[in-house]
Protein backbone atom coordinates (compact mmCIF):
# COMPACT_ATOMS: atom_id res chain seq x y z
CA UNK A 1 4.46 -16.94 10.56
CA UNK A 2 4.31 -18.65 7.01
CA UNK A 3 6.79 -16.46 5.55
CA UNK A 4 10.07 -15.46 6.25
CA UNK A 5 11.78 -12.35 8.27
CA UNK A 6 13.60 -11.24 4.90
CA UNK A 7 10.98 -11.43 2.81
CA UNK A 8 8.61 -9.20 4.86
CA UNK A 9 12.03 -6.73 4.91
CA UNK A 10 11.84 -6.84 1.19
CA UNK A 11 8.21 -5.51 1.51
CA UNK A 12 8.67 -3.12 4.56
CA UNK A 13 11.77 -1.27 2.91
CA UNK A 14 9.45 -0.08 0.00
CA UNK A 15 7.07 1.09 2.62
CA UNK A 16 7.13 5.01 2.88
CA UNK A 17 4.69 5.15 5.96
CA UNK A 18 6.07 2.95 8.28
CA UNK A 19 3.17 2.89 11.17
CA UNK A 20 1.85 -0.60 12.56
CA UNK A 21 4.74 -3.04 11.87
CA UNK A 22 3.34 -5.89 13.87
CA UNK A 23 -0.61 -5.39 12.24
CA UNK A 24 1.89 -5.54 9.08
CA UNK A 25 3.44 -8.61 9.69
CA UNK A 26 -0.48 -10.16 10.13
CA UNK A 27 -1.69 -8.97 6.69
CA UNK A 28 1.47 -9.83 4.95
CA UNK A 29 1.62 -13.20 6.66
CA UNK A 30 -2.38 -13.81 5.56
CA UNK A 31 -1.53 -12.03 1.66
CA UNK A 32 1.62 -14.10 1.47
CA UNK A 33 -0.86 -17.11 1.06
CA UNK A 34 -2.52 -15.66 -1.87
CA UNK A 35 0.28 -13.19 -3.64
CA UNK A 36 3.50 -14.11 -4.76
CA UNK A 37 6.25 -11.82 -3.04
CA UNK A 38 7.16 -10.18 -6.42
CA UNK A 39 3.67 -9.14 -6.72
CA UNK A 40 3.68 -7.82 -3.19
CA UNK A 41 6.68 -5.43 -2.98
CA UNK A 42 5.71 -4.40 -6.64
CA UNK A 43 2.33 -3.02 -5.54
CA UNK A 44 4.18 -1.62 -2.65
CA UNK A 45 6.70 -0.08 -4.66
CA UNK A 46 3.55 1.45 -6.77
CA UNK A 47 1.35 2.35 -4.10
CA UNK A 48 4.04 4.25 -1.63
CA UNK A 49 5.55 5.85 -4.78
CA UNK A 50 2.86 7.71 -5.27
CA UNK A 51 3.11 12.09 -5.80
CA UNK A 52 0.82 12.23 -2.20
CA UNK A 53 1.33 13.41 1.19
CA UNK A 54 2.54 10.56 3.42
CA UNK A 55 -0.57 11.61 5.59
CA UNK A 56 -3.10 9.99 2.65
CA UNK A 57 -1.22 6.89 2.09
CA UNK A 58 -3.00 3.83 4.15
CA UNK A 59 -0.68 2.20 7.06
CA UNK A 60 1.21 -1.00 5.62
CA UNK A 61 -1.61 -3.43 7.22
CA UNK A 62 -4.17 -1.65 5.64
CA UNK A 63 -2.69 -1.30 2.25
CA UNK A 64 -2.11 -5.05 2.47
CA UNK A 65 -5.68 -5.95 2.74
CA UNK A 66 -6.91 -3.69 0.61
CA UNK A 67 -5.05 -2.67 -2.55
CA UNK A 68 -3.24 -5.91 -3.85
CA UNK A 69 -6.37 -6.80 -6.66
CA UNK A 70 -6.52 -3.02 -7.67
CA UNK A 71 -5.05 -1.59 -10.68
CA UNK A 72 -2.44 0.81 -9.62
CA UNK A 73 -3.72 3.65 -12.39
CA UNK A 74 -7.06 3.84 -10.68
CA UNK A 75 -4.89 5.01 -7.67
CA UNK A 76 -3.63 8.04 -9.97
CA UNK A 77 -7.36 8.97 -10.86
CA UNK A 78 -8.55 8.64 -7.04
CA UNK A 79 -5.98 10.84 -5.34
CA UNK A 80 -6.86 13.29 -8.05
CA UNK A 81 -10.12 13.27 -6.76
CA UNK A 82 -9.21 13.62 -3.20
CA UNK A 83 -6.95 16.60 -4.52
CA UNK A 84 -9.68 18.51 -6.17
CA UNK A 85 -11.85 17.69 -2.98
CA UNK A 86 -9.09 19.08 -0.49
CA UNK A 87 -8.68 22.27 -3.07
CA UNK A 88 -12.23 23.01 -2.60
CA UNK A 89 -13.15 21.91 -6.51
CA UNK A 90 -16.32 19.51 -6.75
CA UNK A 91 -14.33 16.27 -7.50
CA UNK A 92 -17.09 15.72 -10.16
């Protein structure tokens, strides 16, 4: 891999849901090329801090691939969404 053991610990000990570690590894290995560590295990630390049930959260790999350009606030206003979905409220 192109990064180290310790610094994909540094990112995997933020981690709340900790399903997938070796499709993990793969996505941090590819990010790591693009996003400085810092900016890695601070989304992490954003993203898994979240007030939602573990069961919403996206598996490390996922979350890798998919969140690191978003703006963690948006994340705020889209679980709210999925909560007022899940509560039976039109989201809209």
């Amino acid at each position: 891999p192109r990064f180290s053991e310790h610094e994909f610990d540094q990112f995997w000990k933020v981690v709340t849901k900790r399903k997938g570690k070796d499709d993990a590894k793969k996505a941090f290995s590819s990010q790591r090329k693009q996003h400085s560590l810092e900016h890695i295990v601070d989304m992490a630390k954003a993203y898994y801090s979240q007030p939602v049930d573990n069961q919403f959260l996206k598996h490390p790999g996922s979350f890798l691939r998919q969140y690191l350009n978003d703006d963690p606030s948006e994340w705020t206003s889209r679980e709210n969404k999925v909560d007022r979905f899940l509560e039976g409220v039109d989201p809209l």
